[in-house]
Protein backbone atom coordinates (compact mmCIF):
# COMPACT_ATOMS: atom_id res chain seq x y z
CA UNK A 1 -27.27 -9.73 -32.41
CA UNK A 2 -23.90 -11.51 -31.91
CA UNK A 3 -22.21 -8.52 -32.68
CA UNK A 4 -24.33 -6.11 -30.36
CA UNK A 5 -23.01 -9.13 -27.42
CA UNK A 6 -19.43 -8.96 -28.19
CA UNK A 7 -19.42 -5.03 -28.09
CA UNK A 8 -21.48 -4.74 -24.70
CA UNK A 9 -18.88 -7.06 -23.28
CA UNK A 10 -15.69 -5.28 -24.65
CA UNK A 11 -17.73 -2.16 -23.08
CA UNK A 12 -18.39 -4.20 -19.87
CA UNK A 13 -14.77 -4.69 -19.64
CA UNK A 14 -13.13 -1.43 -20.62
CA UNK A 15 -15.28 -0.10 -18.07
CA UNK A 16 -14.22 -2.67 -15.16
CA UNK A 17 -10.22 -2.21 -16.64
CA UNK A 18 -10.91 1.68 -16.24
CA UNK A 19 -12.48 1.45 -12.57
CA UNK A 20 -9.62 -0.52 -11.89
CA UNK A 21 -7.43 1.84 -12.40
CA UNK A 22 -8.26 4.52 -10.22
CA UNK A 23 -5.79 5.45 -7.45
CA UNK A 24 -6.15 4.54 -3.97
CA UNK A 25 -7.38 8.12 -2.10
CA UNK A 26 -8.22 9.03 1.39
CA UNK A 27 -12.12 9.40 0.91
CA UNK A 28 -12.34 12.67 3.86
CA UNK A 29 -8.49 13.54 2.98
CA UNK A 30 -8.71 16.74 5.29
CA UNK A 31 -10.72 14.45 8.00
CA UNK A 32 -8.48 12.00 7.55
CA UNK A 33 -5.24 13.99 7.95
CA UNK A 34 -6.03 15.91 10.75
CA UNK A 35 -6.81 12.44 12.74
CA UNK A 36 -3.20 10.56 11.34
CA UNK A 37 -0.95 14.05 11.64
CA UNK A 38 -2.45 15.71 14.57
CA UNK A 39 -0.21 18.50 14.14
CA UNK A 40 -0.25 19.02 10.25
CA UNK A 41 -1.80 22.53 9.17
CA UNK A 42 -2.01 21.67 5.36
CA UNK A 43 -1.24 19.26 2.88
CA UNK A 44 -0.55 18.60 -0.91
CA UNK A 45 -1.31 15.96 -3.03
CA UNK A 46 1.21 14.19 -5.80
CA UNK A 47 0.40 11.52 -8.62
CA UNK A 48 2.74 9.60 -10.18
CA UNK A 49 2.83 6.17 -11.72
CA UNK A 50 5.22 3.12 -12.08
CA UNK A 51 4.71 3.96 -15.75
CA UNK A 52 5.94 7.75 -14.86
CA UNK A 53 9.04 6.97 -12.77
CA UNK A 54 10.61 3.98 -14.42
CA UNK A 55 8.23 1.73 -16.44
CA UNK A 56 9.12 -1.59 -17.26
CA UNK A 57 12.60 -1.68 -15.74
CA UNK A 58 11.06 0.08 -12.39
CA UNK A 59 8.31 -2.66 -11.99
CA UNK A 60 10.70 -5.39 -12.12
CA UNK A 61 13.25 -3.53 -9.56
CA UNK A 62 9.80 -3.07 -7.06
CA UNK A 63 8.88 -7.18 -7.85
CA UNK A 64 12.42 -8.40 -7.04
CA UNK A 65 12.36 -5.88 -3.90
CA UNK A 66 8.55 -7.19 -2.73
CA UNK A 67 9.10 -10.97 -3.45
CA UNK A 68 6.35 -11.65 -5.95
CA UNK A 69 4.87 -10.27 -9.50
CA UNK A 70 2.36 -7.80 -9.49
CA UNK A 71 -1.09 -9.34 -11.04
CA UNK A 72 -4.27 -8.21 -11.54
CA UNK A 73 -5.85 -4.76 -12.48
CA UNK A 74 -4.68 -3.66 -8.97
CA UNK A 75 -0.66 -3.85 -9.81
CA UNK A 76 -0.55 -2.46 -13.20
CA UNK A 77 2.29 -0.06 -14.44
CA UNK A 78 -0.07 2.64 -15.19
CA UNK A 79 -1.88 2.88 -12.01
CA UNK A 80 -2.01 5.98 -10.42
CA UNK A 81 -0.67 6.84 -6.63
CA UNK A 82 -1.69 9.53 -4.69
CA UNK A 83 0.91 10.87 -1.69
CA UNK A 84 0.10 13.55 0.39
CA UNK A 85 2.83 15.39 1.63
CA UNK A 86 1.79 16.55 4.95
CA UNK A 87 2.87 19.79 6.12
CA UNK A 88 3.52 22.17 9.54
CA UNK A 89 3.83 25.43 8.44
CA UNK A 90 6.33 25.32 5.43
CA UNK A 91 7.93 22.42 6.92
CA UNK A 92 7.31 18.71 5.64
CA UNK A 93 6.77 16.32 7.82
CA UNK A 94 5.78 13.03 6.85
CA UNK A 95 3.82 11.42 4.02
CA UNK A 96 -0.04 9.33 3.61
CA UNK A 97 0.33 6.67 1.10
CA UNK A 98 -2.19 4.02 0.50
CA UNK A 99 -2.10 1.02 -2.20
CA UNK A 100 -4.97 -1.69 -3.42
CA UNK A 101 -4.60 -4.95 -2.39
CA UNK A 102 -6.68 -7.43 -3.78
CA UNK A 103 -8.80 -9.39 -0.26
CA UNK A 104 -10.92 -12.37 -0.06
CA UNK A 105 -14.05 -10.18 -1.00
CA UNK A 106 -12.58 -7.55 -3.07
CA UNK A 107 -10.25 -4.74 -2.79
CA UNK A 108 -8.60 -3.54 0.72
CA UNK A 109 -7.15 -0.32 0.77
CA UNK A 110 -4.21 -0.20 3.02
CA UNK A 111 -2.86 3.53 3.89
CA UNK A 112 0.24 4.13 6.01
CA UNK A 113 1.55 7.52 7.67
CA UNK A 114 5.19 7.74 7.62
CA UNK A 115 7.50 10.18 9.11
CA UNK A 116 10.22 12.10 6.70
CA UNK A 117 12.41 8.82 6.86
CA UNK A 118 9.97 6.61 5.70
CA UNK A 119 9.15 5.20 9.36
CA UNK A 120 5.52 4.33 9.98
CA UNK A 121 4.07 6.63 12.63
CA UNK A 122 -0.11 5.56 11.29
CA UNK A 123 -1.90 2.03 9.90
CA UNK A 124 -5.36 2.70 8.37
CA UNK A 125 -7.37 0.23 6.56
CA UNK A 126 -9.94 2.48 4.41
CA UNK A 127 -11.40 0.07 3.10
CA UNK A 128 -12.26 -3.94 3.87
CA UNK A 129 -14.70 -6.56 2.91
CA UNK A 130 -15.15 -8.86 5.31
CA UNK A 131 -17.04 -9.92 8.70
CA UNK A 132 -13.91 -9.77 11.07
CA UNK A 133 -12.74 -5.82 9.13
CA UNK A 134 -13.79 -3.84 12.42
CA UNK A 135 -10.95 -6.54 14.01
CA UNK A 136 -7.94 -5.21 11.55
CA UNK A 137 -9.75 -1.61 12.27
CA UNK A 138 -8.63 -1.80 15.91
CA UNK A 139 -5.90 0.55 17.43
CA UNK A 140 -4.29 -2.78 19.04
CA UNK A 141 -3.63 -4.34 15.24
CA UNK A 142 -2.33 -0.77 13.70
CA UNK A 143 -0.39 -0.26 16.42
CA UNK A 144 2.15 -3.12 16.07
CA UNK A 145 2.67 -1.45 12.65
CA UNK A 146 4.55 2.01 14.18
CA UNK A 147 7.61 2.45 14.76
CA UNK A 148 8.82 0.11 11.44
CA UNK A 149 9.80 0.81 8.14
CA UNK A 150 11.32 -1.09 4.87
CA UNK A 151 14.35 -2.12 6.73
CA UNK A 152 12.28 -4.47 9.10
CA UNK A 153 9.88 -5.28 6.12
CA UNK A 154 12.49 -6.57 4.12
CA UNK A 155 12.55 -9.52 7.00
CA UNK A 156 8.57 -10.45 5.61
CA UNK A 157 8.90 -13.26 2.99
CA UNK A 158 5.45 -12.37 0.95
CA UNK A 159 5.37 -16.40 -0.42
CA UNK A 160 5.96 -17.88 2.75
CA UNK A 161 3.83 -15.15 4.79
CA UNK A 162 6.37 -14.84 7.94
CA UNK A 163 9.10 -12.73 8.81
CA UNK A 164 12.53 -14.16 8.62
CA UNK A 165 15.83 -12.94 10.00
CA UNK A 166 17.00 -12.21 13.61
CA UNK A 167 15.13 -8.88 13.88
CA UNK A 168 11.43 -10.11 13.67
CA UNK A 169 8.47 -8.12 14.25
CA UNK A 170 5.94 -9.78 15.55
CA UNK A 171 2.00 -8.79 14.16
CA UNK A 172 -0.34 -10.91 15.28
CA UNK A 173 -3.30 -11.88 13.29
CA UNK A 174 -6.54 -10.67 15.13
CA UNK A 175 -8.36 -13.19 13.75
CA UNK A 176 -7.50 -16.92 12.39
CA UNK A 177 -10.01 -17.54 10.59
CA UNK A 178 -9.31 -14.26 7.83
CA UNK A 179 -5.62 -15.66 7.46
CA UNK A 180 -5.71 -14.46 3.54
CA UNK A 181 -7.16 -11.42 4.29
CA UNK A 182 -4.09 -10.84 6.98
CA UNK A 183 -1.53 -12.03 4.42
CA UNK A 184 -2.73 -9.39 1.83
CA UNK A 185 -2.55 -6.50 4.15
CA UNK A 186 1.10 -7.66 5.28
CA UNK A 187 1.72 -7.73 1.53
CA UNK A 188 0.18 -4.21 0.88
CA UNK A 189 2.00 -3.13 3.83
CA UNK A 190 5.82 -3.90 2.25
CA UNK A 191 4.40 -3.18 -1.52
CA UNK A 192 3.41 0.28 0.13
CA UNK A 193 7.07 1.21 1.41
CA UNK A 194 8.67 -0.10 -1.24
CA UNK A 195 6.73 2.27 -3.41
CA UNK A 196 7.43 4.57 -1.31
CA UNK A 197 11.04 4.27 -1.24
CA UNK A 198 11.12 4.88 -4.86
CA UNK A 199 9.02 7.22 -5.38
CA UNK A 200 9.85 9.78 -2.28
CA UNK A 201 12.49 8.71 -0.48
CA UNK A 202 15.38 8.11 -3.60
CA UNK A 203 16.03 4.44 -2.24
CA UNK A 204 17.01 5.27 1.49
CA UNK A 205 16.24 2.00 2.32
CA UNK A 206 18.03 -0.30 -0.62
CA UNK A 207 20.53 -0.74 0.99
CA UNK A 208 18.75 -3.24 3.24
CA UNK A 209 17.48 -5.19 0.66
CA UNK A 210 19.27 -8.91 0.17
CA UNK A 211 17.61 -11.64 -1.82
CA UNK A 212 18.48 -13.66 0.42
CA UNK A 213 16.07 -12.44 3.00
């Protein structure tokens, strides 16, 4: 009987580990981007891995870049991430990213359009639990989001949870009471671009990046 308890929970947690590891995806990806590239007539869809790209040396480059370690089955080395290239015609012209983020209540799934260059032109929160979510859902929260891209982020101390430096963007919290939630969506919002940088755009934006930030 002991036995038959300690296999049902290795099960039990193989199972939760391999859940885990899915990839954050759009869940309507042709809904979805058709309403963040208006003009996009197709897409394509990429995987690739920390485990793919770089591995152990890779995940300690994108920890010194964010700030902090990844933890938890969210930031392992062998998740998968899914970027849609988003195309007009034959041309590319920007890219849908979206990373896990571990919330208050569970995961929040924080997706970001960017342009070519890696500049956010689209904030979507997919997913949220939490009584305030239709509050980081609004237009008026995503929209203090476009426009920036790594090289402002880079001013967004993840430990201390403010921006630092003399270029500061200000995003305001749309609700005081869900301050964690807010500081794990600012935090999935500068793990996102770093990713990004090193996965699509070969690093534009290193040269930004000071530890001293």
């Amino acid at each position: 009987m002991k036995k038959l308890a300690i296999l049902f929970a290795v099960m039990i947690f193989s199972s939760l580990r391999l859940f885990a590891a899915v990839g954050c995806d759009l869940n309507d990806p042709d809904r979805d981007v058709k309403r963040l590239f208006p003009g996009s007539t197709g897409f394509k869809t990429v995987y690739v891995s920390i485990a793919q790209k770089g591995g152990d040396e890779l995940l300690a480059r994108i920890e010194d870049r964010l700030g902090d370690k990844f933890k938890g089955l969210y930031e392992t080395k062998d998740i998968p991430y899914t970027i849609y290239e988003i195309y007009q015609g034959k041309n590319r012209i920007g890219y849908i990213h979206g990373v896990n983020q571990k919330g208050v209540y569970g995961g929040i799934q924080v997706f970001l359009a960017l342009d070519i260059n890696g500049v956010i032109k689209g904030f979507y929160i997919q997913k949220l639990t939490s009584n305030t979510a239709s509050l980081f859902r609004k237009a008026s929260f995503g929209s203090q989001f476009i426009g920036l891209s790594l090289k402002e982020f880079y001013g967004y101390d993840v430990a201390e949870a403010k921006f630092k430096g003399s270029q500061v963007p200000v995003i305001n919290n749309p609700d005081a009471l869900s301050e964690a939630d807010f500081r794990s969506i600012m935090r999935g919002v500068k793990k996102n671009l770093i990713l990004m940088d090193e996965f699509v755009l070969n690093n534009k934006y290193l040269q930004y990046f000071s530890k001293t930030q």
